[in-house]
Protein backbone atom coordinates (compact mmCIF):
# COMPACT_ATOMS: atom_id res chain seq x y z
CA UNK A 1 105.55 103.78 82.05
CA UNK A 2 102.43 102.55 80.04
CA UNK A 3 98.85 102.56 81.53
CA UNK A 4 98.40 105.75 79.08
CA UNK A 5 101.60 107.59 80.07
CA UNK A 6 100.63 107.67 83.74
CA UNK A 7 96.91 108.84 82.93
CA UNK A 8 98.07 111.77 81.36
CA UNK A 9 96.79 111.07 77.65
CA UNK A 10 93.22 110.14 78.57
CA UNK A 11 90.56 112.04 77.25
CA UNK A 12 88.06 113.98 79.44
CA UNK A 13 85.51 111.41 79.35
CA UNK A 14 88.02 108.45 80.04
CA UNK A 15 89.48 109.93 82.82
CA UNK A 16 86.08 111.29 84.07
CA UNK A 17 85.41 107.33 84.12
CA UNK A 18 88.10 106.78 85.59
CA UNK A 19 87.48 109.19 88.50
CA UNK A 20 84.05 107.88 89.20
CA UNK A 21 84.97 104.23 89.17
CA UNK A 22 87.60 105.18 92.26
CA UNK A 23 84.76 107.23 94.10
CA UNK A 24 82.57 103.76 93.79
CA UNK A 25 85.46 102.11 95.34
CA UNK A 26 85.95 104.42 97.89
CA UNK A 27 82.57 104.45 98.92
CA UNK A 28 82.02 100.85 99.10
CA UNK A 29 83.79 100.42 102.12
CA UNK A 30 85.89 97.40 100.94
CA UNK A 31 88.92 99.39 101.23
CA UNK A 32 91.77 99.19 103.39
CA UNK A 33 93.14 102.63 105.01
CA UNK A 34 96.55 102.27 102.53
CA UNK A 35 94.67 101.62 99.37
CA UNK A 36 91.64 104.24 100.16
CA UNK A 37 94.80 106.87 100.40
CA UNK A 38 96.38 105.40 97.69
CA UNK A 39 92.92 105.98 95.45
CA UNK A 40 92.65 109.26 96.87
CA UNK A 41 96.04 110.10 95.37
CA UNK A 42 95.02 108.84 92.02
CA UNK A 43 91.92 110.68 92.37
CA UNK A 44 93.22 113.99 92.93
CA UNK A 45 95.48 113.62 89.85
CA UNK A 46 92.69 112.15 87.67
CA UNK A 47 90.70 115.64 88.78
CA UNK A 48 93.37 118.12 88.07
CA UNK A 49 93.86 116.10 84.66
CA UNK A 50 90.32 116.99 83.65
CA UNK A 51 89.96 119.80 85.20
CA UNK A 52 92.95 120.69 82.70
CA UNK A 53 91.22 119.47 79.90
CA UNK A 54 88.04 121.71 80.81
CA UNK A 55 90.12 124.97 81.22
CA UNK A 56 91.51 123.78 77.79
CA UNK A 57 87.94 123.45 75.99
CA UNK A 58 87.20 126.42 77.77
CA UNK A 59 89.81 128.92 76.45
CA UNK A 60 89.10 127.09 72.76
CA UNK A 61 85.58 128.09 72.78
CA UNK A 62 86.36 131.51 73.66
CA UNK A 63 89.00 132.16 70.95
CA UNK A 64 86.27 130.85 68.76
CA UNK A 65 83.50 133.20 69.86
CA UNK A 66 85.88 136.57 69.97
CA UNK A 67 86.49 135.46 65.96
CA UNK A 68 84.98 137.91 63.85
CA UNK A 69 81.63 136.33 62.73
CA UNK A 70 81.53 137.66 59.02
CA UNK A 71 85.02 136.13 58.57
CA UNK A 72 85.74 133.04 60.96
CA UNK A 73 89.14 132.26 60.89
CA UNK A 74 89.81 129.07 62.68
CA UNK A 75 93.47 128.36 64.23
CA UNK A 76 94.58 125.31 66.10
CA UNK A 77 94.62 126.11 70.00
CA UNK A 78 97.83 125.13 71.58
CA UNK A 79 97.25 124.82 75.19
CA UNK A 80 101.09 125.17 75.95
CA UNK A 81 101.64 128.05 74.27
């Protein structure tokens, strides 16, 4: 199942890339109807991916701020957990 696991272990950025290289080729109009639904599918995934990855940084950032500032302790964040 290569091509990164299915998408799934891209970073933000690469599958932010990703994402607006199928919007160029949706918008080009070179596109049959079964491949412009087929990008659309990969699309949407690619989205909720990063969208993922922003709730992630997100919820990081916060544990970080709520630290007490005269004694920052720093913990790994586990997004699964």
């Amino acid at each position: 199942m290569s091509k990164k696991e299915n998408d799934k272990d891209l970073s933000f950025e690469e599958g932010l890339d990703k994402l607006e290289a199928i919007v160029e080729q949706m918008e080009s109009g070179d596109l049959k109807l079964d491949e412009l639904v087929k990008r659309y599918e990969q699309g949407s995934k690619l989205l909720v991916q990063c969208d993922k990855k922003i709730g992630e940084a997100e919820m990081k950032i916060e544990i970080l701020r709520n630290k007490d500032a005269s004694d920052p302790q720093f913990e790994d964040f586990d997004p699964d957990a």
